[in-house]
PDB file of N, CA and C in Angstrom:
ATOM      1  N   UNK A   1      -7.625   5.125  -4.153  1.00  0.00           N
ATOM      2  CA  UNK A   1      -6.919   3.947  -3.696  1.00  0.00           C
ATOM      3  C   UNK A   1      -7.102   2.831  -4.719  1.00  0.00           C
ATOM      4  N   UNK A   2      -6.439   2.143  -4.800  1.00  0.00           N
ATOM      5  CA  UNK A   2      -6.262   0.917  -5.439  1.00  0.00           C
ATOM      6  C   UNK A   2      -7.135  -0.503  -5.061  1.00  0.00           C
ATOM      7  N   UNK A   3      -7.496  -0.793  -5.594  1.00  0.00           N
ATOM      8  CA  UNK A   3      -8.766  -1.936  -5.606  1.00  0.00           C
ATOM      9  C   UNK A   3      -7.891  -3.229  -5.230  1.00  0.00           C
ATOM     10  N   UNK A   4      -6.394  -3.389  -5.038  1.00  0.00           N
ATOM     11  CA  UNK A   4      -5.657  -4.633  -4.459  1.00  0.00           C
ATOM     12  C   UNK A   4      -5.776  -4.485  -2.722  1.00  0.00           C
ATOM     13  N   UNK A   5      -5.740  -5.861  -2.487  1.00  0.00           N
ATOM     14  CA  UNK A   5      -6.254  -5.797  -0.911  1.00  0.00           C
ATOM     15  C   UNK A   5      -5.029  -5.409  -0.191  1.00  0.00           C
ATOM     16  N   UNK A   6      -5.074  -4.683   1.040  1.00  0.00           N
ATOM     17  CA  UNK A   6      -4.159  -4.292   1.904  1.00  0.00           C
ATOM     18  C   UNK A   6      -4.014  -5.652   3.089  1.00  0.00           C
ATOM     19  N   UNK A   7      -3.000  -6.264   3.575  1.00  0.00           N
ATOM     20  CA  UNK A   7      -3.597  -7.358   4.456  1.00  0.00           C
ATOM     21  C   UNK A   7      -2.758  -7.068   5.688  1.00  0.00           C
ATOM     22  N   UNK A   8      -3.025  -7.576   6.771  1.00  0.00           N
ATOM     23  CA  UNK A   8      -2.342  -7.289   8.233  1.00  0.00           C
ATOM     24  C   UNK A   8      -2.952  -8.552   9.007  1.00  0.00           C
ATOM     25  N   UNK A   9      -2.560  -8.383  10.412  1.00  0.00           N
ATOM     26  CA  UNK A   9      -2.453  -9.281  11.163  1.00  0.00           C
ATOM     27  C   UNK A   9      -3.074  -8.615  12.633  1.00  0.00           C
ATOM     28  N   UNK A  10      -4.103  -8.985  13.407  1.00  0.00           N
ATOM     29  CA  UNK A  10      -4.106  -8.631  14.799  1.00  0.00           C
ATOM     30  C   UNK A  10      -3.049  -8.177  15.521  1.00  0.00           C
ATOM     31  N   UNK A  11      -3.191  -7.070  16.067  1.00  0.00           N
ATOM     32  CA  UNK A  11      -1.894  -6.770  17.066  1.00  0.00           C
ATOM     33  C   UNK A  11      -0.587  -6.116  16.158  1.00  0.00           C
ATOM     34  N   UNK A  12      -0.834  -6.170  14.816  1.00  0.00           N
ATOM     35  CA  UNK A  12       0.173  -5.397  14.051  1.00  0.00           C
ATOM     36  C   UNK A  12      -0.456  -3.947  14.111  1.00  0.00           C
ATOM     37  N   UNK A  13       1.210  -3.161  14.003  1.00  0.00           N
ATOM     38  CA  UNK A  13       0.611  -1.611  13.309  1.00  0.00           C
ATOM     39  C   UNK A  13       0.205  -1.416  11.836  1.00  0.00           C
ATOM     40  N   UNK A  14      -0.231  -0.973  11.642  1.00  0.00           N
ATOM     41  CA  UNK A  14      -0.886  -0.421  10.337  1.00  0.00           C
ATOM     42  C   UNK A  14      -0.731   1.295   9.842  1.00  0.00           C
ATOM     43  N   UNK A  15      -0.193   1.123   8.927  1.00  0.00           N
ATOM     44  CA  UNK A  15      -0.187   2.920   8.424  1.00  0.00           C
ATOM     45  C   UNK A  15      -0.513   2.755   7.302  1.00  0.00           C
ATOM     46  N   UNK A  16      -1.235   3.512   6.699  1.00  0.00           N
ATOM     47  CA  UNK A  16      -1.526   4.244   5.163  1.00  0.00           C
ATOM     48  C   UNK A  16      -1.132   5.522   4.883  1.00  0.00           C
ATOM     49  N   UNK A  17      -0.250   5.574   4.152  1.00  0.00           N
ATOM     50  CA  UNK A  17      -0.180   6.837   3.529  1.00  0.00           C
ATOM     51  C   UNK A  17      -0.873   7.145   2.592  1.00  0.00           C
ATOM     52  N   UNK A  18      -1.679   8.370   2.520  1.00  0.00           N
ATOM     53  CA  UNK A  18      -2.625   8.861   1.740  1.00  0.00           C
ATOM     54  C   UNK A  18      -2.318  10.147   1.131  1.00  0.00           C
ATOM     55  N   UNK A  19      -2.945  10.577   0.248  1.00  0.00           N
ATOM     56  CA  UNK A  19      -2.290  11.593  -0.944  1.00  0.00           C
ATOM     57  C   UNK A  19      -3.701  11.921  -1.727  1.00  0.00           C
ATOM     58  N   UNK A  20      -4.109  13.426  -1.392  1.00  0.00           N
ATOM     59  CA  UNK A  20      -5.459  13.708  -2.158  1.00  0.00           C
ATOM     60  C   UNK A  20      -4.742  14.761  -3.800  1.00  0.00           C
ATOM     61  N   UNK A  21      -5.079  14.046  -4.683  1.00  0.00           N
ATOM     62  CA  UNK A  21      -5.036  13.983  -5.888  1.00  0.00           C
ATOM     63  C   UNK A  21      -6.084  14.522  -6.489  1.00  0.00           C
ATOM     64  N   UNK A  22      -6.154  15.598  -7.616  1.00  0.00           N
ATOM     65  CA  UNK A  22      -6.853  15.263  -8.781  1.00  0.00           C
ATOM     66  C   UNK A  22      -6.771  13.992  -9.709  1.00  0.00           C
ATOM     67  N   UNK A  23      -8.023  13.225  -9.717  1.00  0.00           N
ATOM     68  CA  UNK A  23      -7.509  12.189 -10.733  1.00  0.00           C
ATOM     69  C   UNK A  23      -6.978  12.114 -12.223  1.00  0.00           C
ATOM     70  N   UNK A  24      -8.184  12.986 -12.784  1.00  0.00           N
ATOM     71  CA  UNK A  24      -7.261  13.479 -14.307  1.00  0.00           C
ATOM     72  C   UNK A  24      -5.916  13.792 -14.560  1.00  0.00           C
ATOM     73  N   UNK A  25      -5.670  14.590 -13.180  1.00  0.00           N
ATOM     74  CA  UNK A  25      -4.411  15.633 -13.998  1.00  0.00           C
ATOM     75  C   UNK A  25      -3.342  14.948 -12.978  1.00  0.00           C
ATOM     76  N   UNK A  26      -3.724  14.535 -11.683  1.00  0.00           N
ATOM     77  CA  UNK A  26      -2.644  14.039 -10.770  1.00  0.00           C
ATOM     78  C   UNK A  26      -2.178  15.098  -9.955  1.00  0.00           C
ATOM     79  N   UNK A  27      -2.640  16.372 -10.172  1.00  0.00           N
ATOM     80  CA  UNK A  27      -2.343  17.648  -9.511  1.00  0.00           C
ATOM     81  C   UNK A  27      -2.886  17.519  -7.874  1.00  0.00           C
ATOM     82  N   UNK A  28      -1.443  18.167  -7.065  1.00  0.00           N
ATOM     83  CA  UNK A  28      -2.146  17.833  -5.374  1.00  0.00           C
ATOM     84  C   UNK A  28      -3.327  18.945  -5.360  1.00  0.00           C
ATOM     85  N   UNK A  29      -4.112  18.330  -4.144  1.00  0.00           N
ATOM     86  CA  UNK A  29      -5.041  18.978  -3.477  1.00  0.00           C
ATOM     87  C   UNK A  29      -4.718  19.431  -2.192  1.00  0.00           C
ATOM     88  N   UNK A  30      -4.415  20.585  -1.737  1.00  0.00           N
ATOM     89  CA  UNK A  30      -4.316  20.784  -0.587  1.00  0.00           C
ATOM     90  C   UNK A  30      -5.607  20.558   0.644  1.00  0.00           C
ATOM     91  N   UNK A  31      -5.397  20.058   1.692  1.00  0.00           N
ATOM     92  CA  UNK A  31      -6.230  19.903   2.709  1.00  0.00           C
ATOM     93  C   UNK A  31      -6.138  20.541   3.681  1.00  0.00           C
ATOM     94  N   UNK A  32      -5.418  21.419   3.921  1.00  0.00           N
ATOM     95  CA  UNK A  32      -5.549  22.941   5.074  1.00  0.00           C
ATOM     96  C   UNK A  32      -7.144  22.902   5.598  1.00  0.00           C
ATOM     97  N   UNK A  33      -7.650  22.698   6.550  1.00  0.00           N
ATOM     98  CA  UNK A  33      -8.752  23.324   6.940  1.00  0.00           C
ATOM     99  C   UNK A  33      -9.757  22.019   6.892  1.00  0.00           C
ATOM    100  N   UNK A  34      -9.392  20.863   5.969  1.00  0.00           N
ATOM    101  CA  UNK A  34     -10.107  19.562   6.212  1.00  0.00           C
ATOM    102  C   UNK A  34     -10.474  18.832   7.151  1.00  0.00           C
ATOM    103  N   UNK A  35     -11.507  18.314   7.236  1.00  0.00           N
ATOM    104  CA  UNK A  35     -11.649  17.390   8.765  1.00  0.00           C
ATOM    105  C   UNK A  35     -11.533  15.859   7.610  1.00  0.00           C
ATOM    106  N   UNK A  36     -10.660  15.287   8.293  1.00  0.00           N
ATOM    107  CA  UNK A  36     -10.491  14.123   7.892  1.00  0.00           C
ATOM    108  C   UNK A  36     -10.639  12.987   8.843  1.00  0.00           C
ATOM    109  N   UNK A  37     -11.909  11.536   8.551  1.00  0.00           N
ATOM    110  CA  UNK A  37     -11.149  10.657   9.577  1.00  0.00           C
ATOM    111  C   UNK A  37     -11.802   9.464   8.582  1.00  0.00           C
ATOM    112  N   UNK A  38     -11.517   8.055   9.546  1.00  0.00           N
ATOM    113  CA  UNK A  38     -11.537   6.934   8.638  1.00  0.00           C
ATOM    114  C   UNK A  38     -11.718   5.733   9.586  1.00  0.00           C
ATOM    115  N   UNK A  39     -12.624   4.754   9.317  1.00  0.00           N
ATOM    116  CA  UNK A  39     -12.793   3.782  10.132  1.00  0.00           C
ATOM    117  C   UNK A  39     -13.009   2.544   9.081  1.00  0.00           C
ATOM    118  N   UNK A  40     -12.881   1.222   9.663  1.00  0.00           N
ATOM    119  CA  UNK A  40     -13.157   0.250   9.082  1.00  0.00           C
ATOM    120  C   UNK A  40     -14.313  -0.774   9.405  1.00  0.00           C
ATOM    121  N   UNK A  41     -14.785  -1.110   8.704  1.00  0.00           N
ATOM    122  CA  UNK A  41     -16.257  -2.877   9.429  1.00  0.00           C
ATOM    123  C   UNK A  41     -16.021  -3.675   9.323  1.00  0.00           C
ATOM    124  N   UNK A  42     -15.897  -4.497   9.729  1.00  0.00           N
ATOM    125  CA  UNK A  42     -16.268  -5.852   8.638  1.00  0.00           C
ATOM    126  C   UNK A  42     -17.779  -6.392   8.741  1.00  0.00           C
ATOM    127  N   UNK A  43     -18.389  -7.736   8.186  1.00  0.00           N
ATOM    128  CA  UNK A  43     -19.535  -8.148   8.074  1.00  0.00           C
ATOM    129  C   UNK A  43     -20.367  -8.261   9.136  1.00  0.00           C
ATOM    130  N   UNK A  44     -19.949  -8.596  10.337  1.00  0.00           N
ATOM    131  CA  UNK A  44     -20.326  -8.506  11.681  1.00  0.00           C
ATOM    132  C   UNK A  44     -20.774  -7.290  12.470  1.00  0.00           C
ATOM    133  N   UNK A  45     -20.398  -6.073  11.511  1.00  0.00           N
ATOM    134  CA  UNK A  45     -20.915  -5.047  11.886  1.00  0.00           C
ATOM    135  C   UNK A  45     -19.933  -4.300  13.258  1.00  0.00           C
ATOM    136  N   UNK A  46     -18.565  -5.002  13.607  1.00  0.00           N
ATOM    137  CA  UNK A  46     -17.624  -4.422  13.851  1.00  0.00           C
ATOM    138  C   UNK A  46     -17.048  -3.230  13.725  1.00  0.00           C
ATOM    139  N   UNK A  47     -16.725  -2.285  14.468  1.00  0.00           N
ATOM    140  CA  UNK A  47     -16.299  -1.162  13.824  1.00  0.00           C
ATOM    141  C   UNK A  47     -14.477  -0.648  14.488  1.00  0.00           C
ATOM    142  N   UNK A  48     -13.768  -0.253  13.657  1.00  0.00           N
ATOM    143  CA  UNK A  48     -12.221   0.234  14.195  1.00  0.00           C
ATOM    144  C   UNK A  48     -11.635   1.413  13.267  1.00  0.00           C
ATOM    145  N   UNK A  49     -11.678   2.731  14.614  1.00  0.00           N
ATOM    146  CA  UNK A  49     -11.362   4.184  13.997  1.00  0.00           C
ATOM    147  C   UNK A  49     -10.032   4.264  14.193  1.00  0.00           C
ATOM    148  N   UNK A  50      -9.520   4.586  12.580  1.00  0.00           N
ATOM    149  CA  UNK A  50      -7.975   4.872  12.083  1.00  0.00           C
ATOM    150  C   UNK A  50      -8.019   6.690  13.348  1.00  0.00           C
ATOM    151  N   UNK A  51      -6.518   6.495  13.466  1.00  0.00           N
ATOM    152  CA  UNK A  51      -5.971   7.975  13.980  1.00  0.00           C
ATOM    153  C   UNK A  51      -5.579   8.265  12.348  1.00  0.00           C
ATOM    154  N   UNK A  52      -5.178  10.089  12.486  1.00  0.00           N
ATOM    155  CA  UNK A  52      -5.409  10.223  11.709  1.00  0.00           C
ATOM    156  C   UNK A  52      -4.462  10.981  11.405  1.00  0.00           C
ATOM    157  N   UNK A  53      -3.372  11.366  11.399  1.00  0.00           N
ATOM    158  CA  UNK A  53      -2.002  12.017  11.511  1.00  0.00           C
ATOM    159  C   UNK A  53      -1.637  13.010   9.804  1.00  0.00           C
ATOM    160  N   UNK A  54      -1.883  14.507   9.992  1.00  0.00           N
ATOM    161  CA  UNK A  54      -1.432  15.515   9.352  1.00  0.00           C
ATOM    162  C   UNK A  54      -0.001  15.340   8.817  1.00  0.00           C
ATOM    163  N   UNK A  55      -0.012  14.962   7.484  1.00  0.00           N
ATOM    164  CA  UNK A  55       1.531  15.155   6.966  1.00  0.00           C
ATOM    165  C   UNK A  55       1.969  15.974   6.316  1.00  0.00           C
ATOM    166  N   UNK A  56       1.562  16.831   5.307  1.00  0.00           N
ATOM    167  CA  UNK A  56       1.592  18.295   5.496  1.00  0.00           C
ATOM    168  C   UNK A  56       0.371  18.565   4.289  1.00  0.00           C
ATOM    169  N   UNK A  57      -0.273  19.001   4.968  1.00  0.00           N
ATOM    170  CA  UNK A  57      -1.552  19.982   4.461  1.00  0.00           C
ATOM    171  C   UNK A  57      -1.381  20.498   2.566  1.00  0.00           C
ATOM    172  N   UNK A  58      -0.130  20.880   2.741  1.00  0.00           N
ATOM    173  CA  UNK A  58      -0.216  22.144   1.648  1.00  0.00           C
ATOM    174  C   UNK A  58      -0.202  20.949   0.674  1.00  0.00           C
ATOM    175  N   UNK A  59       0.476  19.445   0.318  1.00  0.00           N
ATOM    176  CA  UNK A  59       0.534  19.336  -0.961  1.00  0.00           C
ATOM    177  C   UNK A  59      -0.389  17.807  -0.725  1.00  0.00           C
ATOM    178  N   UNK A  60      -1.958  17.989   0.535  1.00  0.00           N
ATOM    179  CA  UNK A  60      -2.540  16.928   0.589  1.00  0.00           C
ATOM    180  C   UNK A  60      -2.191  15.887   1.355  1.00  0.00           C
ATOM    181  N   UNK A  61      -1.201  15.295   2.028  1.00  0.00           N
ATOM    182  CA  UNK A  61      -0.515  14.317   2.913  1.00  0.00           C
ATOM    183  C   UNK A  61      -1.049  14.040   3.897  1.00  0.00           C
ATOM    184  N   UNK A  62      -1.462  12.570   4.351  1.00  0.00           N
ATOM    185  CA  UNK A  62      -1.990  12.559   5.910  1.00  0.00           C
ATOM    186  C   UNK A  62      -1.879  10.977   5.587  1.00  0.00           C
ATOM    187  N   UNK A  63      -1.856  10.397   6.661  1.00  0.00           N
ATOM    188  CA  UNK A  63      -1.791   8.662   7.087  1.00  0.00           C
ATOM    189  C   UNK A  63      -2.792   8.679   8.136  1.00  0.00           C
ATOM    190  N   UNK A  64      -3.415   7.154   7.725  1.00  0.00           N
ATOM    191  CA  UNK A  64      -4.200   6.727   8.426  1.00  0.00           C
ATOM    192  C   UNK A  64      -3.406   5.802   9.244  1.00  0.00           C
ATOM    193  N   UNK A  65      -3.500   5.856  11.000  1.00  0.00           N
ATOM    194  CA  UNK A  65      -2.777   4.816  11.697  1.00  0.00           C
ATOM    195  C   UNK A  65      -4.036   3.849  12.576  1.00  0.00           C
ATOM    196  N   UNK A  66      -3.846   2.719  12.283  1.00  0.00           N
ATOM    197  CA  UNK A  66      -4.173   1.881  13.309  1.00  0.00           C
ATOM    198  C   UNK A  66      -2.964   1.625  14.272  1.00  0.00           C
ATOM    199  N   UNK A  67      -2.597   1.762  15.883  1.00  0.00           N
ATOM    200  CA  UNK A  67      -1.777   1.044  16.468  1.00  0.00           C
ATOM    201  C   UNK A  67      -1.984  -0.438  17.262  1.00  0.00           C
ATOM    202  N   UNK A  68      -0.465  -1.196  17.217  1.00  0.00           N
ATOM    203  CA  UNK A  68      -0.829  -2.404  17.389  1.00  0.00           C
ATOM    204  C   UNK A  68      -2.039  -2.627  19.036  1.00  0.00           C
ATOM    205  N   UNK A  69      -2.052  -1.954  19.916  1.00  0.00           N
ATOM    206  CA  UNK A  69      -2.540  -1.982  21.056  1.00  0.00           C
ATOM    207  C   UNK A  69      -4.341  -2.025  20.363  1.00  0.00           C
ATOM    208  N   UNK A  70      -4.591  -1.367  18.788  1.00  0.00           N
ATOM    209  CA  UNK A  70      -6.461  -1.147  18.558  1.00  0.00           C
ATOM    210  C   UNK A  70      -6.079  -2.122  17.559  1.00  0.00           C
ATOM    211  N   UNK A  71      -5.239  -2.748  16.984  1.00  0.00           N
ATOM    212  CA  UNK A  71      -5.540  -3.376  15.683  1.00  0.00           C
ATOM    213  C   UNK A  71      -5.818  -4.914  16.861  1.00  0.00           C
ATOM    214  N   UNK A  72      -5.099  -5.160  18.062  1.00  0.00           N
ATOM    215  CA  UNK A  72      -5.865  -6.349  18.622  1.00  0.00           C
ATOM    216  C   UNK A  72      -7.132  -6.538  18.338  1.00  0.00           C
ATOM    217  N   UNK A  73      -8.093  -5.660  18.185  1.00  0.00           N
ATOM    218  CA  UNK A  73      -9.407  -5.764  18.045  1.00  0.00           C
ATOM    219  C   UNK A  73      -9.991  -6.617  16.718  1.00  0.00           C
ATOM    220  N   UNK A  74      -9.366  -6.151  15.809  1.00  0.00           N
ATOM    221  CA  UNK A  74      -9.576  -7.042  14.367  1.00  0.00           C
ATOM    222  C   UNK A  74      -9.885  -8.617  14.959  1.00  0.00           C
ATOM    223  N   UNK A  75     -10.778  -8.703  13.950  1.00  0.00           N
ATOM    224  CA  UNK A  75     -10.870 -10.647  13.839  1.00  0.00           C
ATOM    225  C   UNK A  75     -10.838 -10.893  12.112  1.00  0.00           C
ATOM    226  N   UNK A  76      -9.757 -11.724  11.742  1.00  0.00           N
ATOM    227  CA  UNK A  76      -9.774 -12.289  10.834  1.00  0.00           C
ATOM    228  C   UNK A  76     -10.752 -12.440   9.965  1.00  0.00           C
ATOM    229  N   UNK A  77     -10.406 -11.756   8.293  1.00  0.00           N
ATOM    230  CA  UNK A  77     -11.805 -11.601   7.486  1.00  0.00           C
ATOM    231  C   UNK A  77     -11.425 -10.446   6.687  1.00  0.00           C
ATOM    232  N   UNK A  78     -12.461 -10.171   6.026  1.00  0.00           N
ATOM    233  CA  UNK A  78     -12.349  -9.063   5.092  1.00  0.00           C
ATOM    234  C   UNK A  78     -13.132  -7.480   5.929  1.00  0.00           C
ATOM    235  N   UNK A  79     -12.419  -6.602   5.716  1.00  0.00           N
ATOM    236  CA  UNK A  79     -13.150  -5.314   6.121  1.00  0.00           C
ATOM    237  C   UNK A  79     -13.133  -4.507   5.441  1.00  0.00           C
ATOM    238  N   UNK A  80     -14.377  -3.490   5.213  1.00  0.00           N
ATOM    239  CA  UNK A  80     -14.232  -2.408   4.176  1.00  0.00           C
ATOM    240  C   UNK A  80     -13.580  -1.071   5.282  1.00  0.00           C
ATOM    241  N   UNK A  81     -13.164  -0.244   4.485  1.00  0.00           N
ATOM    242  CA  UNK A  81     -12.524   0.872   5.410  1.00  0.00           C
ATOM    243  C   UNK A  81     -12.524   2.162   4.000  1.00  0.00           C
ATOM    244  N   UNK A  82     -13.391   2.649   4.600  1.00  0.00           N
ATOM    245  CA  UNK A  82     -13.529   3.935   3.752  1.00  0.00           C
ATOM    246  C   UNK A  82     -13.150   5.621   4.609  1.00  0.00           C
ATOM    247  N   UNK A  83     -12.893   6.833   3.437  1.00  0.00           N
ATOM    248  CA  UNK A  83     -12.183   7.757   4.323  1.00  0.00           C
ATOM    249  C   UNK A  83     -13.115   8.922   4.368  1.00  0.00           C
ATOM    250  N   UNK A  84     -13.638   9.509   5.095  1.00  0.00           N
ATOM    251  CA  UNK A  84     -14.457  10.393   5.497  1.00  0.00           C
ATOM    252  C   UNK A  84     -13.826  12.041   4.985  1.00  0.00           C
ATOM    253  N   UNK A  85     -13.700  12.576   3.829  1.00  0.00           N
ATOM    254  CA  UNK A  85     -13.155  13.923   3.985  1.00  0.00           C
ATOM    255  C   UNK A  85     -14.499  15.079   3.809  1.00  0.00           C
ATOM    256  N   UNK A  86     -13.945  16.102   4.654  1.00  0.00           N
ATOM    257  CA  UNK A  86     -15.149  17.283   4.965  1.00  0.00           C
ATOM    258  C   UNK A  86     -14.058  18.481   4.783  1.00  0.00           C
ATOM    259  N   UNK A  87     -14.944  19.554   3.823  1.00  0.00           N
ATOM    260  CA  UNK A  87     -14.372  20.927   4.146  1.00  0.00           C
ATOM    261  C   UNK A  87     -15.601  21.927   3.702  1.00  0.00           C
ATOM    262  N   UNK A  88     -15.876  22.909   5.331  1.00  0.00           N
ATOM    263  CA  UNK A  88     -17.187  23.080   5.401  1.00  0.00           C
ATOM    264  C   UNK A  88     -18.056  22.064   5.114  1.00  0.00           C
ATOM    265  N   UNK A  89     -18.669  22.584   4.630  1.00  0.00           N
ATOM    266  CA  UNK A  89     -20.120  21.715   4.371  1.00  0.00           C
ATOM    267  C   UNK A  89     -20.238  20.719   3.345  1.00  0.00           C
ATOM    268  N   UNK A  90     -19.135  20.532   2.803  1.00  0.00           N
ATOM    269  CA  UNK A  90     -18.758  19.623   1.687  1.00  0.00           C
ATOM    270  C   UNK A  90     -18.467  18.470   2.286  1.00  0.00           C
ATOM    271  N   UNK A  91     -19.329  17.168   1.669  1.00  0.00           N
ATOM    272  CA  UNK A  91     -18.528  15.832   2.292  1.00  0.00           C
ATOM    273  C   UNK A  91     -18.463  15.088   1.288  1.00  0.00           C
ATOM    274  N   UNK A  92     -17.065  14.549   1.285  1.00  0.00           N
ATOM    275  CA  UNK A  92     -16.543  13.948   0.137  1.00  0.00           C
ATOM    276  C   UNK A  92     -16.286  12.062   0.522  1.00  0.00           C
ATOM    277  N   UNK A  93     -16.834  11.305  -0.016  1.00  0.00           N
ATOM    278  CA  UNK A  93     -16.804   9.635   0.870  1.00  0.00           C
ATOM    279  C   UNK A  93     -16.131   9.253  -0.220  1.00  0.00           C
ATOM    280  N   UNK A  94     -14.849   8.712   0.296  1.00  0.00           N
ATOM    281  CA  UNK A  94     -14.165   7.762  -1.052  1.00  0.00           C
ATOM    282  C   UNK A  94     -14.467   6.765  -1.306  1.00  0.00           C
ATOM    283  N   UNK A  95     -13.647   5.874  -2.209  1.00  0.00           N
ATOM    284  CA  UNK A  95     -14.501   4.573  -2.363  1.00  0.00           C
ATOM    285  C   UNK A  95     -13.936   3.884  -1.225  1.00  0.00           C
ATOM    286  N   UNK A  96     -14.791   2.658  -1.238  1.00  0.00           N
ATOM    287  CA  UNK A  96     -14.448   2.041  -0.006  1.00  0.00           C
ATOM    288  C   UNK A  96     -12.731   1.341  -0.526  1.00  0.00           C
ATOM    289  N   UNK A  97     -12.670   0.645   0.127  1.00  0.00           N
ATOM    290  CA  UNK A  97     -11.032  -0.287  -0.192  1.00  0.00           C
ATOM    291  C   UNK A  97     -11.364  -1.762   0.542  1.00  0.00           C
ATOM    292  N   UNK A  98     -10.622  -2.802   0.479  1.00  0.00           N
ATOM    293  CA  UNK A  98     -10.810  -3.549   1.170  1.00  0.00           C
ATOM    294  C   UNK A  98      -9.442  -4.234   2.085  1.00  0.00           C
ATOM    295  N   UNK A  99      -8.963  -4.335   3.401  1.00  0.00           N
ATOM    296  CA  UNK A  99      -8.362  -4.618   3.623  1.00  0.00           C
ATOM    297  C   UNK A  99      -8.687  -6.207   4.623  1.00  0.00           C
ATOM    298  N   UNK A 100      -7.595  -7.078   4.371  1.00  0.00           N
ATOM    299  CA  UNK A 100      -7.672  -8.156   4.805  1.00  0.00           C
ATOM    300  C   UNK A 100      -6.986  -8.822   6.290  1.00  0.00           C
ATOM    301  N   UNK A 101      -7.932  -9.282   7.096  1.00  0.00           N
ATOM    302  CA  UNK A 101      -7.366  -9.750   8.240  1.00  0.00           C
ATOM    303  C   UNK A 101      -7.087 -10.806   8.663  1.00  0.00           C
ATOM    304  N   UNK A 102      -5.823 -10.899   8.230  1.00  0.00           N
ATOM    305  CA  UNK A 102      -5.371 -12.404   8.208  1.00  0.00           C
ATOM    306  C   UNK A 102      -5.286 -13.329   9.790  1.00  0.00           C
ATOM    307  N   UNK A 103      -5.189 -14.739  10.324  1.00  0.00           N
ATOM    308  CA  UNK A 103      -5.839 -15.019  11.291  1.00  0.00           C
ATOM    309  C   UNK A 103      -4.424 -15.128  11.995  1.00  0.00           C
ATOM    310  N   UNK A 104      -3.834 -15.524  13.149  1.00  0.00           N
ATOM    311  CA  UNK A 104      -3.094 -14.974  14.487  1.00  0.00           C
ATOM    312  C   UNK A 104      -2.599 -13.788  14.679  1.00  0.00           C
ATOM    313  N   UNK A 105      -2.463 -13.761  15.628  1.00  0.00           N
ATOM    314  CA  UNK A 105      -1.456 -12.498  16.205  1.00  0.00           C
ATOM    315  C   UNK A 105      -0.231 -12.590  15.945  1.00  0.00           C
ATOM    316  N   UNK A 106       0.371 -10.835  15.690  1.00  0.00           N
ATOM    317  CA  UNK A 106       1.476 -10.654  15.832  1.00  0.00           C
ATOM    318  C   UNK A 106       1.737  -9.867  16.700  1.00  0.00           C
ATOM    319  N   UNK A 107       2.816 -11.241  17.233  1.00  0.00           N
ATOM    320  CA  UNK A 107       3.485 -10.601  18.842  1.00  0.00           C
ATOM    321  C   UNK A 107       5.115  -9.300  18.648  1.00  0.00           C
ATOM    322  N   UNK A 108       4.562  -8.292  19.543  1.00  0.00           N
ATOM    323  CA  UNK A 108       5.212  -7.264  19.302  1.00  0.00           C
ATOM    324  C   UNK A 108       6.871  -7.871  20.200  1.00  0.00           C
TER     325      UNK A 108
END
């Protein structure tokens, strides 16, 4: 992921599309058989778990969703949100990212 901040709003949806890559070569990684999931903190020690939606396995594809009904939970601020990938006994922690929570609600 990219080190520029992602930003949203309370009560908004949120999706990431995600894409597991070799970095050198850019070649996909397939994730068939991966346990994937992903949550975010912020400083307060807050915590909010992304769903985690299969987009197709074979060439790596999956989005992380917050919906607007869990992103109410956010409070304005910075949060790290890093992605948890496992296959077998392998656990792979990406870097973190930082996404930003900007302050009112957005009314659906």
């Amino acid at each position: 992921m990219s080190s520029a901040f992602i930003t949203t709003k309370p009560g908004a949806s949120l999706r990431l599309e995600c894409a597991e890559t070799v970095e050198a070569t850019g070649a996909v990684v397939p994730t068939t058989g991966w346990t994937i999931s992903s949550h975010m903190t912020n400083a307060a020690g807050a915590r909010v778990i992304f769903d985690v939606e299969r987009v197709d396995d074979a060439i790596g594809r999956y989005d992380l969703v917050l919906e607007p009904a869990a992103s109410l939970a956010l409070v304005a601020g910075n949060w790290k949100c890093d992605i948890r990938r496992q296959f077998g006994t392998d656990v792979d922690l990406s870097d973190t990212f930082t996404i930003v929570v900007e302050p009112g609600v957005t009314n659906a």
